[in-house]
PDB file of N, CA and C in Angstrom:
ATOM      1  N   UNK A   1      14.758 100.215 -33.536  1.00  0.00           N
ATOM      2  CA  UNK A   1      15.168  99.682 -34.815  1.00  0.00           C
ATOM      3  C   UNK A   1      14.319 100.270 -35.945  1.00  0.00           C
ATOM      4  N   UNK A   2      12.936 100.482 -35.751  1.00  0.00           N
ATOM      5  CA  UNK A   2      12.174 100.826 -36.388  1.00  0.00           C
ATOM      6  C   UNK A   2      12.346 102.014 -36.823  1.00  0.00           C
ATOM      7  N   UNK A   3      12.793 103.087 -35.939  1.00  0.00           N
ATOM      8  CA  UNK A   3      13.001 104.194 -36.357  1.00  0.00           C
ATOM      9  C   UNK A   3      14.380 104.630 -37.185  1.00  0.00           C
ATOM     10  N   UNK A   4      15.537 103.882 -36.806  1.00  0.00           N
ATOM     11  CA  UNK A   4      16.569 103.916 -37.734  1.00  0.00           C
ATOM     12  C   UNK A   4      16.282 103.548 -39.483  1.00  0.00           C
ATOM     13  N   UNK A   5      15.805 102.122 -39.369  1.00  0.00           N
ATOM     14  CA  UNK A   5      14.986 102.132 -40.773  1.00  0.00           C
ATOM     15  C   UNK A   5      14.749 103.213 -41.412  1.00  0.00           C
ATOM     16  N   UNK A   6      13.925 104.149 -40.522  1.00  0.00           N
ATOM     17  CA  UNK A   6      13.051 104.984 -41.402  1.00  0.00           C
ATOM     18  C   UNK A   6      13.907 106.202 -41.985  1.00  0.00           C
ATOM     19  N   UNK A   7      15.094 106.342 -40.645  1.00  0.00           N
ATOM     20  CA  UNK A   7      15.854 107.441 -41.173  1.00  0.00           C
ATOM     21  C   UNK A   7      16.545 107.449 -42.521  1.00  0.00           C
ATOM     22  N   UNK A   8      16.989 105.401 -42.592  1.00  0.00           N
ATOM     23  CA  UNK A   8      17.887 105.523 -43.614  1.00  0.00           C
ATOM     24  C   UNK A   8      17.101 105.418 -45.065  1.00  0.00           C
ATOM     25  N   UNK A   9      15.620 104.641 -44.847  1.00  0.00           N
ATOM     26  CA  UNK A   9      14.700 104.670 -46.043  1.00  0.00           C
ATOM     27  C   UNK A   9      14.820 106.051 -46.243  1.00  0.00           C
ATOM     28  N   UNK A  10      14.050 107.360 -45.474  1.00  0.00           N
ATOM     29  CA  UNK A  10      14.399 108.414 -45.911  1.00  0.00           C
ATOM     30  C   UNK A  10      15.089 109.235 -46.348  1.00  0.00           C
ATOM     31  N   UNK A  11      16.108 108.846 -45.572  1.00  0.00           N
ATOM     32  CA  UNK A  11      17.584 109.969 -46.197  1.00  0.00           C
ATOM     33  C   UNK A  11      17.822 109.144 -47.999  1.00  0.00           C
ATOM     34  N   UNK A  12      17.797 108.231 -48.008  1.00  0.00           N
ATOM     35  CA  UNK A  12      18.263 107.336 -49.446  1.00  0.00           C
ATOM     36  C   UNK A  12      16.922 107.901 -50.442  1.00  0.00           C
ATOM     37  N   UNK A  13      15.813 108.054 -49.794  1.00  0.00           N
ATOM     38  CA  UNK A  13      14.795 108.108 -50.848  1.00  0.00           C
ATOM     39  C   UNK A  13      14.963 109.645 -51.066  1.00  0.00           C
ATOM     40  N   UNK A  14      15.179 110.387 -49.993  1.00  0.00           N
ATOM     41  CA  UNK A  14      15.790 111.748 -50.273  1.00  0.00           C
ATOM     42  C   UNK A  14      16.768 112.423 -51.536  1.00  0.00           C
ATOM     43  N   UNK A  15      17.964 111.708 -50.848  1.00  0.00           N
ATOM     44  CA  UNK A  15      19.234 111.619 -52.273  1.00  0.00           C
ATOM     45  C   UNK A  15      18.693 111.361 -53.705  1.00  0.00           C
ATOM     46  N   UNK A  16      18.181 109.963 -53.739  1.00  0.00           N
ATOM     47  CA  UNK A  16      17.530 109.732 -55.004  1.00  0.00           C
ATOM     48  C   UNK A  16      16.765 110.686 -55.365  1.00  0.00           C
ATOM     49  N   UNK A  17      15.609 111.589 -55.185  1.00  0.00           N
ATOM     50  CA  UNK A  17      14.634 112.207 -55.626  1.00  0.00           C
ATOM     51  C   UNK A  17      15.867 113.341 -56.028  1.00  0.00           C
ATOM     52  N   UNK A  18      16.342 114.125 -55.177  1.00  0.00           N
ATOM     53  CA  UNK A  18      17.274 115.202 -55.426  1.00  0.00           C
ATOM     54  C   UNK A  18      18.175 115.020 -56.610  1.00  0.00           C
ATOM     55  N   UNK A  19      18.801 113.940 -56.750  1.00  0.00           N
ATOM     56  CA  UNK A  19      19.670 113.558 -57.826  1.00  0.00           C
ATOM     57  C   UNK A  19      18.705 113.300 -59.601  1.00  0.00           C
ATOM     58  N   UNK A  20      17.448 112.779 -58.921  1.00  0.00           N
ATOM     59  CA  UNK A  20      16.831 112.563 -60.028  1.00  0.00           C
ATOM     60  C   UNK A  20      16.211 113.946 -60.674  1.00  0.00           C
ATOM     61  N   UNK A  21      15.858 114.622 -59.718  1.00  0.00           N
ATOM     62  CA  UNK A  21      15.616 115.869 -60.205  1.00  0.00           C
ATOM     63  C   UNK A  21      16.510 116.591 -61.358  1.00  0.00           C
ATOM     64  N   UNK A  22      18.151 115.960 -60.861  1.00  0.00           N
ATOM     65  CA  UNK A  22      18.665 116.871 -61.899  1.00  0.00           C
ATOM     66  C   UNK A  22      18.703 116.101 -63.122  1.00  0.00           C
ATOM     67  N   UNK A  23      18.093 115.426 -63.119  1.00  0.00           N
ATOM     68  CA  UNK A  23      18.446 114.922 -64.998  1.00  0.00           C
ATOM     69  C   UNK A  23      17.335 114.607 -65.657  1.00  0.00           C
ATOM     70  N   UNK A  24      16.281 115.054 -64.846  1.00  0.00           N
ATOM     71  CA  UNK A  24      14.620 115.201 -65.095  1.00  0.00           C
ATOM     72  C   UNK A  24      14.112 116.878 -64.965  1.00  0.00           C
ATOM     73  N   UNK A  25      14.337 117.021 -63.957  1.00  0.00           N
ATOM     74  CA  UNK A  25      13.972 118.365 -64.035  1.00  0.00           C
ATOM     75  C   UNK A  25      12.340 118.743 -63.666  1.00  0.00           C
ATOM     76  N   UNK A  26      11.817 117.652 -63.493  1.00  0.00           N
ATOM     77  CA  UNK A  26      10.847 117.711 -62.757  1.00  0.00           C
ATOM     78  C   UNK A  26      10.622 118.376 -61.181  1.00  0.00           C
ATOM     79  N   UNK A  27       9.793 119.579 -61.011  1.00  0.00           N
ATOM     80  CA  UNK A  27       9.503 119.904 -59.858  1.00  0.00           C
ATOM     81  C   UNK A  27       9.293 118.879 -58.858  1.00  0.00           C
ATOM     82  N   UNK A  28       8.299 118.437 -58.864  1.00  0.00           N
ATOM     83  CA  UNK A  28       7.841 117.343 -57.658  1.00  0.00           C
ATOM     84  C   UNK A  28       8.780 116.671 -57.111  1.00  0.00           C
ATOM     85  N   UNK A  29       9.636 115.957 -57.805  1.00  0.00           N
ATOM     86  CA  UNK A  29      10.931 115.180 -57.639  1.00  0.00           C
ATOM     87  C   UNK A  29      11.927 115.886 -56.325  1.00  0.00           C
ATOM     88  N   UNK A  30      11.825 116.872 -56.632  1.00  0.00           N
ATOM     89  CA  UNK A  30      12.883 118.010 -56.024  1.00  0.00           C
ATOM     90  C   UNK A  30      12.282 118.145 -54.452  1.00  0.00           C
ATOM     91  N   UNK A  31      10.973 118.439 -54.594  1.00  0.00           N
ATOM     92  CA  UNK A  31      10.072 118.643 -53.479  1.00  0.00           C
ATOM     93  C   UNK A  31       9.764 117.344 -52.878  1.00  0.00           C
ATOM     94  N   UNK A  32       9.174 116.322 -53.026  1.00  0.00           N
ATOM     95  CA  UNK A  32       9.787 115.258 -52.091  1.00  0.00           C
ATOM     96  C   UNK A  32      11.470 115.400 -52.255  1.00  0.00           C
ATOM     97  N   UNK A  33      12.130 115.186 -52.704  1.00  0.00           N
ATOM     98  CA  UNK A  33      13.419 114.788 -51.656  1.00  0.00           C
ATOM     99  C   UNK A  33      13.637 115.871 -50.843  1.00  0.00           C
ATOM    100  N   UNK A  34      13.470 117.441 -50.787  1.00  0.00           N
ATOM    101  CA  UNK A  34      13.557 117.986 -50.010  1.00  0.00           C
ATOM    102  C   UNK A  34      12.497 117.873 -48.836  1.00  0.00           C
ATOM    103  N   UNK A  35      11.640 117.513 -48.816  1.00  0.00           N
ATOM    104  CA  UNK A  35      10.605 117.204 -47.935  1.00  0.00           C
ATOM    105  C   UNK A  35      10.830 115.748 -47.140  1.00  0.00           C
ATOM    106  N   UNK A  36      11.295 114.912 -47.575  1.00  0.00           N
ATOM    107  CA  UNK A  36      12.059 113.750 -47.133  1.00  0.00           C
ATOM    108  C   UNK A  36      13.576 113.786 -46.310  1.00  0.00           C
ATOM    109  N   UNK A  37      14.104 114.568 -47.200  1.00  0.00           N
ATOM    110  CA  UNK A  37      15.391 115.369 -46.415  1.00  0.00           C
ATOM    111  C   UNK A  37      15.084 115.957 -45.123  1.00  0.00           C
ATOM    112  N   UNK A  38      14.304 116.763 -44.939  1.00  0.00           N
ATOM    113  CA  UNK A  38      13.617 117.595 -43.771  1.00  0.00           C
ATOM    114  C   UNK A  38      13.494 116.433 -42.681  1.00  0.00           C
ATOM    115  N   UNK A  39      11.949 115.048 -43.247  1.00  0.00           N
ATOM    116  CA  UNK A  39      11.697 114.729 -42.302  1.00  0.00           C
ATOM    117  C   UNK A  39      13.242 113.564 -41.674  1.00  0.00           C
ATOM    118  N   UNK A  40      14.315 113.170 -42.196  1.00  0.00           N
ATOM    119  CA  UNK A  40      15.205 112.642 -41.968  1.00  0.00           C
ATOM    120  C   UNK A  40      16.194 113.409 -41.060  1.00  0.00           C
ATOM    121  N   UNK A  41      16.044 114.707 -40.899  1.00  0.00           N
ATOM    122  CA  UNK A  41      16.622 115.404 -40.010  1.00  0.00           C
ATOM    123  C   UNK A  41      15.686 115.307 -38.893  1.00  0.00           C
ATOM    124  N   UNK A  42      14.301 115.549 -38.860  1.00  0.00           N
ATOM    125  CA  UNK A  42      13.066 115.844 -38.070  1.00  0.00           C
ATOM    126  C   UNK A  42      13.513 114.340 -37.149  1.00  0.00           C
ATOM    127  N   UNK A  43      13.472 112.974 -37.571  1.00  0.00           N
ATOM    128  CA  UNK A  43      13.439 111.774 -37.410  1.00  0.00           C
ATOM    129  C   UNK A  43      14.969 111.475 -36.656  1.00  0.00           C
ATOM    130  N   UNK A  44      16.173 111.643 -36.766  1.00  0.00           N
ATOM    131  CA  UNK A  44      17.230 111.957 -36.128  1.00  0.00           C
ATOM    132  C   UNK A  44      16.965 112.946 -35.038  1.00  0.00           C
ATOM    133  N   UNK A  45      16.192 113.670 -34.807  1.00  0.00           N
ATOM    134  CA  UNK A  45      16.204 114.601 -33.303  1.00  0.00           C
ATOM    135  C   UNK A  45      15.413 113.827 -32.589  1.00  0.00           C
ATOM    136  N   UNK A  46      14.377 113.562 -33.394  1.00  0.00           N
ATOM    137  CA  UNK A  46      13.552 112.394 -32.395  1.00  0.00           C
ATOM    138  C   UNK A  46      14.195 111.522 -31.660  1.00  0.00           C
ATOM    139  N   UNK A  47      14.710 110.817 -32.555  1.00  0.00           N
ATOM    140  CA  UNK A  47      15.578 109.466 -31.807  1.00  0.00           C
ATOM    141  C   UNK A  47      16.524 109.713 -31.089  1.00  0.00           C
ATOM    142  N   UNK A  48      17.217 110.509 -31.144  1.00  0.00           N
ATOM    143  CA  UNK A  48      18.493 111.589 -29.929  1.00  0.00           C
ATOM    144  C   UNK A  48      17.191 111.596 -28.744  1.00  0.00           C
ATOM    145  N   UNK A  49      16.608 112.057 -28.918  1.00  0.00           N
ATOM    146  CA  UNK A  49      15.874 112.479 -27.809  1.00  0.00           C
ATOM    147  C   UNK A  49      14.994 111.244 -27.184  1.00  0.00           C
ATOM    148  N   UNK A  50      14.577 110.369 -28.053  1.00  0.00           N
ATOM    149  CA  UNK A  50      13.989 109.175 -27.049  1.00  0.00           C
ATOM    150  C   UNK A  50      14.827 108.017 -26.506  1.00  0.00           C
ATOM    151  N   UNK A  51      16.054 108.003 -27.079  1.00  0.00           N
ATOM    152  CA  UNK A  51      17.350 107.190 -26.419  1.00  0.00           C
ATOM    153  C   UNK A  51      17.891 108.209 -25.366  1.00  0.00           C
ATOM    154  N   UNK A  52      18.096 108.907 -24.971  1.00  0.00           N
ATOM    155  CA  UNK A  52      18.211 110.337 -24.040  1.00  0.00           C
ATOM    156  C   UNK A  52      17.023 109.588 -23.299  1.00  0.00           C
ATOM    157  N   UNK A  53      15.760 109.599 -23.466  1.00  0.00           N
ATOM    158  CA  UNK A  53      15.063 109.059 -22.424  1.00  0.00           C
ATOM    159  C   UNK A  53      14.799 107.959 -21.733  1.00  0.00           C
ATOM    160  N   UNK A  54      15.086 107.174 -22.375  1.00  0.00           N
ATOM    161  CA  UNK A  54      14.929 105.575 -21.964  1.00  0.00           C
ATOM    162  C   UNK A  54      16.323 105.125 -22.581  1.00  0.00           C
ATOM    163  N   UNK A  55      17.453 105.804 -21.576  1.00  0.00           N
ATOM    164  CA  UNK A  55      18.771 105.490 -21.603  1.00  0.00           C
ATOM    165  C   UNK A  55      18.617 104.344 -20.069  1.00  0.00           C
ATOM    166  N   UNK A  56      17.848 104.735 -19.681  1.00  0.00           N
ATOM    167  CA  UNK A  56      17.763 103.818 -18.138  1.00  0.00           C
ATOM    168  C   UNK A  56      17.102 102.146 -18.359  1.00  0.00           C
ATOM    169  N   UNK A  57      16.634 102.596 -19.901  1.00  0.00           N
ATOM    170  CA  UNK A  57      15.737 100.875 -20.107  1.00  0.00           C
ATOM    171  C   UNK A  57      16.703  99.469 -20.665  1.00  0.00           C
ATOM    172  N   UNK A  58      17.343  98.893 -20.210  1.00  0.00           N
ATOM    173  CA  UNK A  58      18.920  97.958 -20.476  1.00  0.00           C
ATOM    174  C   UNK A  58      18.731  97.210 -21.507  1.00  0.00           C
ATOM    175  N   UNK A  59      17.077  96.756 -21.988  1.00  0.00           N
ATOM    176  CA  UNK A  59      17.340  96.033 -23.573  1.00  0.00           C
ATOM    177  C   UNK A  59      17.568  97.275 -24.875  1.00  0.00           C
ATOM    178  N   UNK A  60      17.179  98.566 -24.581  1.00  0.00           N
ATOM    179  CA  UNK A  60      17.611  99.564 -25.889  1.00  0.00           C
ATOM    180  C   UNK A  60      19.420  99.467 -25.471  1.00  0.00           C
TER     181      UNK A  60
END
């Protein structure tokens, strides 16, 4: 559960920074959401891969 959270905190805090970038124009802005973007992809392989592992455990 914990880790879904994080994907969707990230991917949303992602969008926002990216979107805000364009009507600010601020560097940094741009660079977290792309850096947030990243780890929201990074964070989705994870979790593929630890439900893949403890597909055998019956409360996940």
């Amino acid at each position: 559960m914990f880790i879904i959270l994080s994907i969707l905190f990230s991917l949303v805090f992602g969008i926002w920074a990216v979107l805000s970038y364009g009507s600010s124009e601020k560097t940094a802005e741009l660079v977290l959401g792309i850096i947030s973007l990243v780890g929201t992809v990074g964070m989705s392989i994870y979790l593929f891969f630890f439900l893949k592992k403890f597909k055998h455990v019956s409360y996940l």
